[in-house]
N, C-alpha and C. Protein backbone atom coordinates (compact mmCIF):
# COMPACT_ATOMS: atom_id res chain seq x y z
N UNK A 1 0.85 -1.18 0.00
CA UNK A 1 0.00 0.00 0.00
C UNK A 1 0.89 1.23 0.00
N UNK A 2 0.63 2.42 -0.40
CA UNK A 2 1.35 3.39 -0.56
C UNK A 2 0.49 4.50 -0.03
N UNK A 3 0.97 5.53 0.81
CA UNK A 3 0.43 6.44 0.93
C UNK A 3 0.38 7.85 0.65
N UNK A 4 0.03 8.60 -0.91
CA UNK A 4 0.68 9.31 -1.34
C UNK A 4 2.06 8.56 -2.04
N UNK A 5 3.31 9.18 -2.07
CA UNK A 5 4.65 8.99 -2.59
C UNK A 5 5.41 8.49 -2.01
N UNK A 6 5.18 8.13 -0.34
CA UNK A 6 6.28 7.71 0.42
C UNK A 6 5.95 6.15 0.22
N UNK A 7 6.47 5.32 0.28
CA UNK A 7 6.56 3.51 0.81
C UNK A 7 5.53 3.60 2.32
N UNK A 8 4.76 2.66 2.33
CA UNK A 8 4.21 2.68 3.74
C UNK A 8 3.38 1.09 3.64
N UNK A 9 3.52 0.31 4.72
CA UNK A 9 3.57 -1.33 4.29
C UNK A 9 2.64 -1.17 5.80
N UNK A 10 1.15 -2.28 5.87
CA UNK A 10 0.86 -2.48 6.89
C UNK A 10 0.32 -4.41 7.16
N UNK A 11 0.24 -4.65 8.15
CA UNK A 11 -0.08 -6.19 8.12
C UNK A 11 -0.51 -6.25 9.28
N UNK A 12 -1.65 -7.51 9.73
CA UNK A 12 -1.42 -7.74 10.95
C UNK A 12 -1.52 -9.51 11.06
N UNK A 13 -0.51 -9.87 12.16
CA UNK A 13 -0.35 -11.42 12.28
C UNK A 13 -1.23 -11.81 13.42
N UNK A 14 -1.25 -13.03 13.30
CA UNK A 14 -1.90 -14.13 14.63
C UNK A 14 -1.36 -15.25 14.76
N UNK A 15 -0.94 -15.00 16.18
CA UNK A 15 -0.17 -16.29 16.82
C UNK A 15 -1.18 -16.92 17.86
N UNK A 16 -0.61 -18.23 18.14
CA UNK A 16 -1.20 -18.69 19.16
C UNK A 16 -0.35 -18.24 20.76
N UNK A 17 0.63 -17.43 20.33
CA UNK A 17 1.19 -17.35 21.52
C UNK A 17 0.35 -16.15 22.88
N UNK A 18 0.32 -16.12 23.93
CA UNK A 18 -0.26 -15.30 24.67
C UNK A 18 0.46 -13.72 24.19
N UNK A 19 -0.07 -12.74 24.38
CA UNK A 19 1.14 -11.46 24.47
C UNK A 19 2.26 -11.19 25.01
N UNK A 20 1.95 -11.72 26.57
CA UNK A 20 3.41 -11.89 27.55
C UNK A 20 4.53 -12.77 26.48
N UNK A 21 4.10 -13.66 26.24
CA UNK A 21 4.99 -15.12 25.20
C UNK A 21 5.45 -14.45 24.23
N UNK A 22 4.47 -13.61 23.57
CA UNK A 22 5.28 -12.66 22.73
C UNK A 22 5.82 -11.84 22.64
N UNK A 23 5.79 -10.85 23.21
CA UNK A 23 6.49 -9.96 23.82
C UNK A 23 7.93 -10.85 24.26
N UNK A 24 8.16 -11.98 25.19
CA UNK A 24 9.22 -12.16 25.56
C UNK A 24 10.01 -12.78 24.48
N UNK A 25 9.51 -13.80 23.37
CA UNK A 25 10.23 -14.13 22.05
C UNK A 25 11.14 -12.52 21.57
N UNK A 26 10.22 -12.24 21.63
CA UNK A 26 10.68 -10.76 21.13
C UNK A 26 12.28 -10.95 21.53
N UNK A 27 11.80 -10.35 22.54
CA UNK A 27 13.07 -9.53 23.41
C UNK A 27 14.43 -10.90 23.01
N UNK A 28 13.84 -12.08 23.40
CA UNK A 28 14.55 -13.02 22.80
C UNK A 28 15.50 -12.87 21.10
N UNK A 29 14.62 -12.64 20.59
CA UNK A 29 14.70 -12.38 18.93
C UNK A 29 15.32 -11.04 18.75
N UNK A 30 15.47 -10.19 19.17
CA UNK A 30 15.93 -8.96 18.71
C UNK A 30 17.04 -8.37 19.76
N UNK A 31 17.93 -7.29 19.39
CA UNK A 31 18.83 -6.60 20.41
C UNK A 31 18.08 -5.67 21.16
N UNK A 32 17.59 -5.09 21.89
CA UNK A 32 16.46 -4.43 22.64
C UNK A 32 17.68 -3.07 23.12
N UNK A 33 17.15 -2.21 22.69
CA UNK A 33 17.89 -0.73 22.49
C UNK A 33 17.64 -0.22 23.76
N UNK A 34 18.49 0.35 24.83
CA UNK A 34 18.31 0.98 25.28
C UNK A 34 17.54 2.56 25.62
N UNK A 35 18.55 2.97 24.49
CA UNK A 35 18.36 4.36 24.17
C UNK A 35 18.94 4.52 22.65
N UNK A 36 18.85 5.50 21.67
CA UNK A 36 19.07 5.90 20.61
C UNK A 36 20.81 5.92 20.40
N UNK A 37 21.50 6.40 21.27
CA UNK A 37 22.94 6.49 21.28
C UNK A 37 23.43 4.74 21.71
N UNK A 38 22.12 3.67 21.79
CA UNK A 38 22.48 2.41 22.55
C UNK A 38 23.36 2.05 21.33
N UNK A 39 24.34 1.61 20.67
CA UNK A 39 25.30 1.18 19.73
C UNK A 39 25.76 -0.11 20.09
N UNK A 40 25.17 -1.07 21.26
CA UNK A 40 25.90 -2.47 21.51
C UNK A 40 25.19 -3.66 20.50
N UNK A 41 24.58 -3.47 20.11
CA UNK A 41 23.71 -4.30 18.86
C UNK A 41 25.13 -4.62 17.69
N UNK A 42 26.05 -3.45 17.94
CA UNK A 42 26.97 -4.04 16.91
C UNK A 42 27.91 -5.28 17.63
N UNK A 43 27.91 -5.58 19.07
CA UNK A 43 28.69 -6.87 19.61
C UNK A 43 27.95 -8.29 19.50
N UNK A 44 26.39 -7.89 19.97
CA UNK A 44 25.51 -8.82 19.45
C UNK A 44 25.64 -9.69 17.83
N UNK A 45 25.00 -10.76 18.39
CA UNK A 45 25.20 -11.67 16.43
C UNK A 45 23.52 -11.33 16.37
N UNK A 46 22.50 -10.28 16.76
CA UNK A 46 21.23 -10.39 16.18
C UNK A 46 20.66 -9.97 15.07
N UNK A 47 19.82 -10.12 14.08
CA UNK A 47 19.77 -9.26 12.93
C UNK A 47 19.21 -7.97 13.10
N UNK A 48 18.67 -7.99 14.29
CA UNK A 48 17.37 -6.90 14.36
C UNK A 48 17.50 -5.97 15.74
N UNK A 49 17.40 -5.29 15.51
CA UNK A 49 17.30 -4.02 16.88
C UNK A 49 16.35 -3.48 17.12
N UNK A 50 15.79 -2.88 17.66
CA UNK A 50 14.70 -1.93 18.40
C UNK A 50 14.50 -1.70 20.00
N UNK A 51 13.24 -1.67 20.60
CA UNK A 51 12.83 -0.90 21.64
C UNK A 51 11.51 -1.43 21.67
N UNK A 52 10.82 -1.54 22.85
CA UNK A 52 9.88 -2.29 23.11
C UNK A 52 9.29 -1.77 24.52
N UNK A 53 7.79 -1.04 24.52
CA UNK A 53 7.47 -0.20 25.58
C UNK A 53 6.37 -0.61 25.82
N UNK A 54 6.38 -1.19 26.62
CA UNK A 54 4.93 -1.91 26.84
C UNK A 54 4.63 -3.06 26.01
N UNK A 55 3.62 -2.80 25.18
CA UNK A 55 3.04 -4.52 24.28
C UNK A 55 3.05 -3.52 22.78
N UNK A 56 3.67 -1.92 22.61
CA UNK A 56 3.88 -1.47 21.21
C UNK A 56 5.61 -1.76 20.90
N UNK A 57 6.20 -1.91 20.30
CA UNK A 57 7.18 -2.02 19.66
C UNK A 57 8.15 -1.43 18.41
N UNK A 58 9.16 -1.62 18.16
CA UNK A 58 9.64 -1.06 16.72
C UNK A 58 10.69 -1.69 16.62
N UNK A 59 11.09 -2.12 15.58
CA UNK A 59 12.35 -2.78 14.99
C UNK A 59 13.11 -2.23 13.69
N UNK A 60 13.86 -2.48 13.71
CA UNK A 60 14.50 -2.42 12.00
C UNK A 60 15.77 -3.17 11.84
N UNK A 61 16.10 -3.54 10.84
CA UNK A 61 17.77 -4.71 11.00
C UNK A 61 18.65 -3.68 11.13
N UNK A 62 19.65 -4.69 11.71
CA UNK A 62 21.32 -3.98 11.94
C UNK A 62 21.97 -4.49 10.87
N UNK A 63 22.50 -2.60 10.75
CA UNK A 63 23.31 -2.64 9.16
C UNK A 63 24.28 -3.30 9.69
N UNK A 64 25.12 -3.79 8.52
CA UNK A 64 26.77 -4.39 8.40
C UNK A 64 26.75 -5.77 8.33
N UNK A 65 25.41 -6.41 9.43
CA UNK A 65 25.66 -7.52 9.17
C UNK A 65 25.34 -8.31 8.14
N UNK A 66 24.93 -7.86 7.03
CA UNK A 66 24.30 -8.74 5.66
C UNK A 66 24.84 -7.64 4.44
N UNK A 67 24.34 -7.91 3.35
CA UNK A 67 25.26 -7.20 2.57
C UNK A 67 23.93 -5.84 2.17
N UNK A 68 24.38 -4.70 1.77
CA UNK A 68 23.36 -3.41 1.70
C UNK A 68 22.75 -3.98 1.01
N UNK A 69 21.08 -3.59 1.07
CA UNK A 69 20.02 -3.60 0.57
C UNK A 69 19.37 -2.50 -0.11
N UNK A 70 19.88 -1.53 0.87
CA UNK A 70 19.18 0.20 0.65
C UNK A 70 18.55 0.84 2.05
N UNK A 71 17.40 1.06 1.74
CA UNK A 71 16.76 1.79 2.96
C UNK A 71 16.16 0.87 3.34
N UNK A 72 16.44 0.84 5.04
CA UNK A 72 15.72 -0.18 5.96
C UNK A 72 14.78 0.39 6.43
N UNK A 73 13.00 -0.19 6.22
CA UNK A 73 12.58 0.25 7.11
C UNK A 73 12.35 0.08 8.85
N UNK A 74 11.91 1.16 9.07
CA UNK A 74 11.12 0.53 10.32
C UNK A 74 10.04 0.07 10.42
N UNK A 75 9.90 -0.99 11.37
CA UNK A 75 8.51 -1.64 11.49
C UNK A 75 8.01 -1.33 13.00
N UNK A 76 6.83 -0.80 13.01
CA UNK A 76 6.29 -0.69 14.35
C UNK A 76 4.79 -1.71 14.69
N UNK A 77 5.23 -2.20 15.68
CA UNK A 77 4.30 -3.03 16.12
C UNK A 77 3.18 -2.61 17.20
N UNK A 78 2.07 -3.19 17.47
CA UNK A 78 1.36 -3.22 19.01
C UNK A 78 0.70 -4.81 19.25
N UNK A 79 1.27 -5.68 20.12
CA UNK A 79 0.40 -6.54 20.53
C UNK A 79 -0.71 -6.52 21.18
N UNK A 80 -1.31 -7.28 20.87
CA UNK A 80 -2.80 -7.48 21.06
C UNK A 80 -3.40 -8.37 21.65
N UNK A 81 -4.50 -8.72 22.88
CA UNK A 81 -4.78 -10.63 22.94
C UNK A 81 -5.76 -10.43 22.21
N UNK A 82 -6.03 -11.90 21.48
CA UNK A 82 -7.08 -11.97 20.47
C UNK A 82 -7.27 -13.36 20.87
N UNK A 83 -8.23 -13.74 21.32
CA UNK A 83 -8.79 -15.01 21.79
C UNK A 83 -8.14 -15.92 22.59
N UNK A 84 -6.96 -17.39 21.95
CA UNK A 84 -6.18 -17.48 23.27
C UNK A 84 -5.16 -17.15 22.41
N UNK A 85 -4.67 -16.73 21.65
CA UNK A 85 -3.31 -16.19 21.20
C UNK A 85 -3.28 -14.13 21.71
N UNK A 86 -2.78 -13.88 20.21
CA UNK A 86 -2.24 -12.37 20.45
C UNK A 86 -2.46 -12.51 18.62
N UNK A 87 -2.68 -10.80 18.36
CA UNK A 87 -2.98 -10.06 17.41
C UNK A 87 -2.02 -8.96 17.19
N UNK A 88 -0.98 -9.44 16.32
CA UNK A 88 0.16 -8.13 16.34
C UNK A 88 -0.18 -7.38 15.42
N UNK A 89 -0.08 -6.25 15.16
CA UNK A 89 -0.29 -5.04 13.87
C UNK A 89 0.64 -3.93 13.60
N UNK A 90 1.36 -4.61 12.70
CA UNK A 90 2.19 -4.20 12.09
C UNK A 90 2.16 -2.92 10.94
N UNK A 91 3.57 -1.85 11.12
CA UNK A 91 3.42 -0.65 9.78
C UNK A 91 4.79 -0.78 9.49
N UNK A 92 5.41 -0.47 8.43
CA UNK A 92 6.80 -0.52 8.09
C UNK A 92 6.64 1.16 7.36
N UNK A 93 6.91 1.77 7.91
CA UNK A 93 7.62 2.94 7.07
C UNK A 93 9.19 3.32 6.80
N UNK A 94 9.67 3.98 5.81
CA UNK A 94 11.11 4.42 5.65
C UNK A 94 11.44 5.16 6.82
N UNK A 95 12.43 4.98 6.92
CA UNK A 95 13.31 5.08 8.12
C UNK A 95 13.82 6.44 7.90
N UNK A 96 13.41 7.90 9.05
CA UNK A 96 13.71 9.09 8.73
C UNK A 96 14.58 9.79 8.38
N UNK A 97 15.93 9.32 8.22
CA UNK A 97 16.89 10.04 7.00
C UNK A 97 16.52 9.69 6.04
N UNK A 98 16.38 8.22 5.59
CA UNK A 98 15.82 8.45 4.10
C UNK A 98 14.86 9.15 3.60
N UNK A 99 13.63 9.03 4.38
CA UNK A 99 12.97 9.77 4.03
C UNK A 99 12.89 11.00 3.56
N UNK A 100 13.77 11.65 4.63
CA UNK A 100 14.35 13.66 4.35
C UNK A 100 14.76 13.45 3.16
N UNK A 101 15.76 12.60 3.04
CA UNK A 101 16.73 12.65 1.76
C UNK A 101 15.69 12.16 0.52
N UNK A 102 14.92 11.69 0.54
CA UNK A 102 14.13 11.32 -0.64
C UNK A 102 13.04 12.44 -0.53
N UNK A 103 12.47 13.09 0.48
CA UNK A 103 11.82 14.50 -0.21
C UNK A 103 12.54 15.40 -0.53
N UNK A 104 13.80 15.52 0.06
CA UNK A 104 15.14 16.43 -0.27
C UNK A 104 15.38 16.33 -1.98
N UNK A 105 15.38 15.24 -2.47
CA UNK A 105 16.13 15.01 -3.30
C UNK A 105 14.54 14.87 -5.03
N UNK A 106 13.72 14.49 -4.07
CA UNK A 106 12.54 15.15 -5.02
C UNK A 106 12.25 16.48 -4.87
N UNK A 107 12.07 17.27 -4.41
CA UNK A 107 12.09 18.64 -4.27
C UNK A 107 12.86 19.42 -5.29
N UNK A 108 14.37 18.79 -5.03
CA UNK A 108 15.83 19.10 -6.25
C UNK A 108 15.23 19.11 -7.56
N UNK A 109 14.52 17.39 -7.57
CA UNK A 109 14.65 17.27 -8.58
C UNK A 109 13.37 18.01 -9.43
N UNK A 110 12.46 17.85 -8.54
CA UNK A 110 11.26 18.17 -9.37
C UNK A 110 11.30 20.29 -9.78
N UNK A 111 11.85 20.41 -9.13
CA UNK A 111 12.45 22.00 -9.42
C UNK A 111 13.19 22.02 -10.36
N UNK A 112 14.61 21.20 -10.62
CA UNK A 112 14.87 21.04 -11.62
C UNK A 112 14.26 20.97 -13.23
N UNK A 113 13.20 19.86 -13.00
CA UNK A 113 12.47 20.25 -14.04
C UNK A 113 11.55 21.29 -14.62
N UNK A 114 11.31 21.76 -13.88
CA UNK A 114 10.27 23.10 -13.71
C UNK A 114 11.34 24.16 -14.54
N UNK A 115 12.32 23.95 -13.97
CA UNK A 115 13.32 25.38 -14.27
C UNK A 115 13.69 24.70 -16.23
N UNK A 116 13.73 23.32 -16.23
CA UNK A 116 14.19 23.39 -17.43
C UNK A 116 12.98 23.09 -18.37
N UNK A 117 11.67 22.79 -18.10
CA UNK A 117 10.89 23.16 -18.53
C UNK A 117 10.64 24.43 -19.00
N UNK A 118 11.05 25.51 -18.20
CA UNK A 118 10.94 26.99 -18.63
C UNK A 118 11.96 27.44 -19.54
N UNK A 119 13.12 26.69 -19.21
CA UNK A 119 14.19 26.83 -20.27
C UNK A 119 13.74 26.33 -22.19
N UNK A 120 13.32 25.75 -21.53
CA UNK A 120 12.49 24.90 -23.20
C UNK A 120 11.33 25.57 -23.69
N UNK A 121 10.69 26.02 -22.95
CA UNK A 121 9.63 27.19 -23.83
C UNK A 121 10.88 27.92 -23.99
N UNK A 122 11.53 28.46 -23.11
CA UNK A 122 11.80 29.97 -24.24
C UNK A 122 13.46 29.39 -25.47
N UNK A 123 13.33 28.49 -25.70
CA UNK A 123 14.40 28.04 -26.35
C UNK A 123 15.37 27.57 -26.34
N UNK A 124 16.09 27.36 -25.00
CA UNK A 124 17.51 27.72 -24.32
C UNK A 124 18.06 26.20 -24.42
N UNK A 125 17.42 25.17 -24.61
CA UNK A 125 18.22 23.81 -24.12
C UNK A 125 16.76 22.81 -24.69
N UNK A 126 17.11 21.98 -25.24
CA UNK A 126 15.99 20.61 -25.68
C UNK A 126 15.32 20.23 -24.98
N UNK A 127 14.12 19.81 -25.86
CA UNK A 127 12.87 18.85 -25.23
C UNK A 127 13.19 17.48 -24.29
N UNK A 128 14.17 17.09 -24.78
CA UNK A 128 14.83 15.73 -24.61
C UNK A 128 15.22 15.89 -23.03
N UNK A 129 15.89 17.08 -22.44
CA UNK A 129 16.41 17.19 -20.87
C UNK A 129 15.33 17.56 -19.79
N UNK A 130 14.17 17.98 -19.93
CA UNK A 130 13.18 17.60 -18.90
C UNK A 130 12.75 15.79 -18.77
N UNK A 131 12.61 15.52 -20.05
CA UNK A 131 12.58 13.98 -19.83
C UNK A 131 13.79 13.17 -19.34
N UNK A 132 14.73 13.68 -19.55
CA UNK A 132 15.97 12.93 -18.61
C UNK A 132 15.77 13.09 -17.47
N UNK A 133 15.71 14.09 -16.68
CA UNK A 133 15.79 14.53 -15.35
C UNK A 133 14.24 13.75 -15.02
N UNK A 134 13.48 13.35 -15.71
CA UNK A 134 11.65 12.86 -15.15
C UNK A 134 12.38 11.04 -14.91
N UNK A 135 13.48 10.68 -15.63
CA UNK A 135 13.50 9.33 -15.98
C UNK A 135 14.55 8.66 -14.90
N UNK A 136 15.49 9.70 -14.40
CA UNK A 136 16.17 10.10 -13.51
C UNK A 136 15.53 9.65 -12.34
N UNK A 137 14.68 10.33 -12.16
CA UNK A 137 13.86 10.49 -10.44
C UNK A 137 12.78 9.68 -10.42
N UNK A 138 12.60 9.07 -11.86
CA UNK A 138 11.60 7.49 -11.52
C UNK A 138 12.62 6.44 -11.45
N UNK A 139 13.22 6.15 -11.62
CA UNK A 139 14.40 5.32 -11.72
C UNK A 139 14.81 5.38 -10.05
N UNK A 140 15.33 6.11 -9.49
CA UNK A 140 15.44 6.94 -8.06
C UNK A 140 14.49 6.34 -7.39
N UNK A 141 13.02 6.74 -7.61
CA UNK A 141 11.78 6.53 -6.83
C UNK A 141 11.48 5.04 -6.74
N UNK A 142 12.09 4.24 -8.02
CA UNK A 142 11.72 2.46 -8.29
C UNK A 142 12.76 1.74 -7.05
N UNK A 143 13.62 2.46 -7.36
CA UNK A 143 14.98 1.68 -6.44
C UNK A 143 14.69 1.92 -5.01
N UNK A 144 14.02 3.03 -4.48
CA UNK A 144 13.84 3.33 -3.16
C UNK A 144 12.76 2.43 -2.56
N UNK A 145 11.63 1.99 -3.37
CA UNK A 145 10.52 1.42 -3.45
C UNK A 145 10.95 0.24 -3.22
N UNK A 146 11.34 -0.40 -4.09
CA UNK A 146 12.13 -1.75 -4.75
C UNK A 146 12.70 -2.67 -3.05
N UNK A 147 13.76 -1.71 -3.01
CA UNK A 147 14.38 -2.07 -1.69
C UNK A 147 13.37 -1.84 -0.16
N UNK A 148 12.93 -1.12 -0.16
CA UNK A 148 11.52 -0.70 1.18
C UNK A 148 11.12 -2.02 0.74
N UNK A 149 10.23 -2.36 0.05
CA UNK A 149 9.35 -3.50 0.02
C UNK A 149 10.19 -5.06 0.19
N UNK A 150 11.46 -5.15 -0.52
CA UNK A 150 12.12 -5.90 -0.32
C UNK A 150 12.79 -6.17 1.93
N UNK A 151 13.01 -5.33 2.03
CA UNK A 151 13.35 -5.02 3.42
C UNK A 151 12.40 -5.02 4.54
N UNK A 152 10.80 -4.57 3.95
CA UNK A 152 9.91 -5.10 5.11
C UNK A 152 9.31 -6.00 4.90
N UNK A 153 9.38 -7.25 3.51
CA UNK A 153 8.93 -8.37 3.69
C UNK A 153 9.92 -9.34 4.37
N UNK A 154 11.11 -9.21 4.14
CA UNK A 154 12.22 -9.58 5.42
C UNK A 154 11.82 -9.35 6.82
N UNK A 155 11.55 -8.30 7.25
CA UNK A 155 10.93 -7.90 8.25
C UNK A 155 10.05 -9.11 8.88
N UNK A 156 8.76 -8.87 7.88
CA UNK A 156 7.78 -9.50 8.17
C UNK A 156 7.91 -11.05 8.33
N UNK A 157 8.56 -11.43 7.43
CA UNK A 157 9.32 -12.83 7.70
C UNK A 157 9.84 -13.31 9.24
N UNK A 158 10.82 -12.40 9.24
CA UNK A 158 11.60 -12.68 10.33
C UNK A 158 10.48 -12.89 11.69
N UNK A 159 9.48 -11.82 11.39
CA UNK A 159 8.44 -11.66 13.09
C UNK A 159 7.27 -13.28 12.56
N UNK A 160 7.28 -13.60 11.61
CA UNK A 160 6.35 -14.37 11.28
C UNK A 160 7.10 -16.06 12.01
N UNK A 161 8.02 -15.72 11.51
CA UNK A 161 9.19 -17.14 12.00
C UNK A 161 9.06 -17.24 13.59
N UNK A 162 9.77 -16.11 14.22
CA UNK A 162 10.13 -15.57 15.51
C UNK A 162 8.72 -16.01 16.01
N UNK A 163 7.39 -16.21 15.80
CA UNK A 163 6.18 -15.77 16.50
C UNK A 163 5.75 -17.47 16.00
N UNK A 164 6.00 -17.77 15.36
CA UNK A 164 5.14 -18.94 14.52
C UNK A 164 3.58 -18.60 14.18
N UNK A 165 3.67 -17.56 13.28
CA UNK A 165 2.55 -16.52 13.36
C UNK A 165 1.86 -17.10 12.09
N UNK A 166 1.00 -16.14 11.50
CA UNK A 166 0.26 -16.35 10.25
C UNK A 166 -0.60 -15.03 9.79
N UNK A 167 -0.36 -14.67 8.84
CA UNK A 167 -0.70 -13.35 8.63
C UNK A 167 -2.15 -13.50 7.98
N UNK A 168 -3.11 -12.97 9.02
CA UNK A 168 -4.36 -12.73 8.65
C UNK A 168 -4.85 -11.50 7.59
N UNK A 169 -3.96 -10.45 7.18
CA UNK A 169 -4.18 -8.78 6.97
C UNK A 169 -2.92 -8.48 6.20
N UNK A 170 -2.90 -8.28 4.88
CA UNK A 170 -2.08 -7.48 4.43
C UNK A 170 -2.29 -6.35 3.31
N UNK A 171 -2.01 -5.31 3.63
CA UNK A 171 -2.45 -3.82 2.77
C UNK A 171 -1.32 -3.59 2.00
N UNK A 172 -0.18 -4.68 1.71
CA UNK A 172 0.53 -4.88 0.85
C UNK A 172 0.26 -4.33 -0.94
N UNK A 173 -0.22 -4.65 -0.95
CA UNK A 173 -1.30 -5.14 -2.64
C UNK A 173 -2.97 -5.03 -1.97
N UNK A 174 -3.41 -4.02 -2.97
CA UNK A 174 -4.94 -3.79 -2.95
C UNK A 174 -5.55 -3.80 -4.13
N UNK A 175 -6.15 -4.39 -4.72
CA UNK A 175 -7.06 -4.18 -5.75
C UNK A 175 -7.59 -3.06 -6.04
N UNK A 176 -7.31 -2.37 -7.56
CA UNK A 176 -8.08 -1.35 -7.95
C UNK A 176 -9.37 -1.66 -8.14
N UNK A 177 -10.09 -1.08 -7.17
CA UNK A 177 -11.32 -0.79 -8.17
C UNK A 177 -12.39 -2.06 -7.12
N UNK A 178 -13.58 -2.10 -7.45
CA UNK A 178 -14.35 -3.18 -6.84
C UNK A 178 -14.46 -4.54 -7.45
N UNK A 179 -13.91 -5.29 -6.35
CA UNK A 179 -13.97 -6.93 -7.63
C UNK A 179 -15.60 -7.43 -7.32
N UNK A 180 -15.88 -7.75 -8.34
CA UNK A 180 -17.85 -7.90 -8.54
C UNK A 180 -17.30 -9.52 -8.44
């Protein structure tokens, strides 16, 4: 699912595990951050880091240990009890430098074109270089996409494994339009 231009991924799983059970896999499964300056996740062998406040949550993997992907998102969680298991509900958004840097860098670009759009009415430079710079920043926008979606179905994997879960909900992929 997309919201607007940014990447934005939502799901929600069901385990049979209680919340407490999950919640403690968790903590099991991931490096559990102290604080923002916490940096010991790099002595740890875990893939995943975050913070965990109560039964809401957030994760995202630790760079270095696998080979770059791109932009990692974050995934934020809240457990839930849902009958005798738990109901987790999951969002993965881009992770806020990228983000800056990808409205940063659309902003650039899309000004860019504007300016050489105006350059091309009044004569100054070809038709051909607003479409470079458009082919440019979709190309840009595919790869940012590409990797987000690639990185929170990892995600989702990993909590699906970790939980022995089963995903009831995904806003992954939506159908245009009404299926009759």
């Amino acid at each position: 699912m997309q919201r607007g231009w940014v990447p934005f991924d939502r799901a929600v799983l069901q385990t049979d595990l209680s919340p407490e059970e999950a919640l403690n896999r968790l903590k099991e499964g991931i490096y559990v951050q102290t604080s923002f300056l916490d940096l010991g996740y790099f002595k740890e062998d875990k893939r995943y880091k975050g913070q965990i406040n109560g039964a809401e949550f957030s994760i995202s993997r630790v760079r270095g240990l696998e080979p770059f992907h791109g932009p990692i998102p974050e995934v934020y969680g809240k457990i839930e009890p849902a009958g005798s298991g738990s109901q987790v509900r999951l969002t993965s958004l881009l992770e806020g430098p990228v983000l800056m840097f990808f409205g940063l860098a659309s902003i650039i670009f899309w000004g860019g074109i504007v300016r050489t759009g105006i350059a091309v009415i009044q004569q100054q430079v070809s038709l051909g270089v607003p479409f470079l710079l458009v082919g440019i920043w979709l190309i840009f926008y595919v790869l940012i996409n590409s990797f987000f979606w690639m990185e929170a179905e990892n995600a989702r994997r990993f909590l699906l494994k970790l939980w022995k879960a089963r995903e009831i909900i995904s806003e992954t992929v939506q159908p245009k339009g009404e299926i009759h």
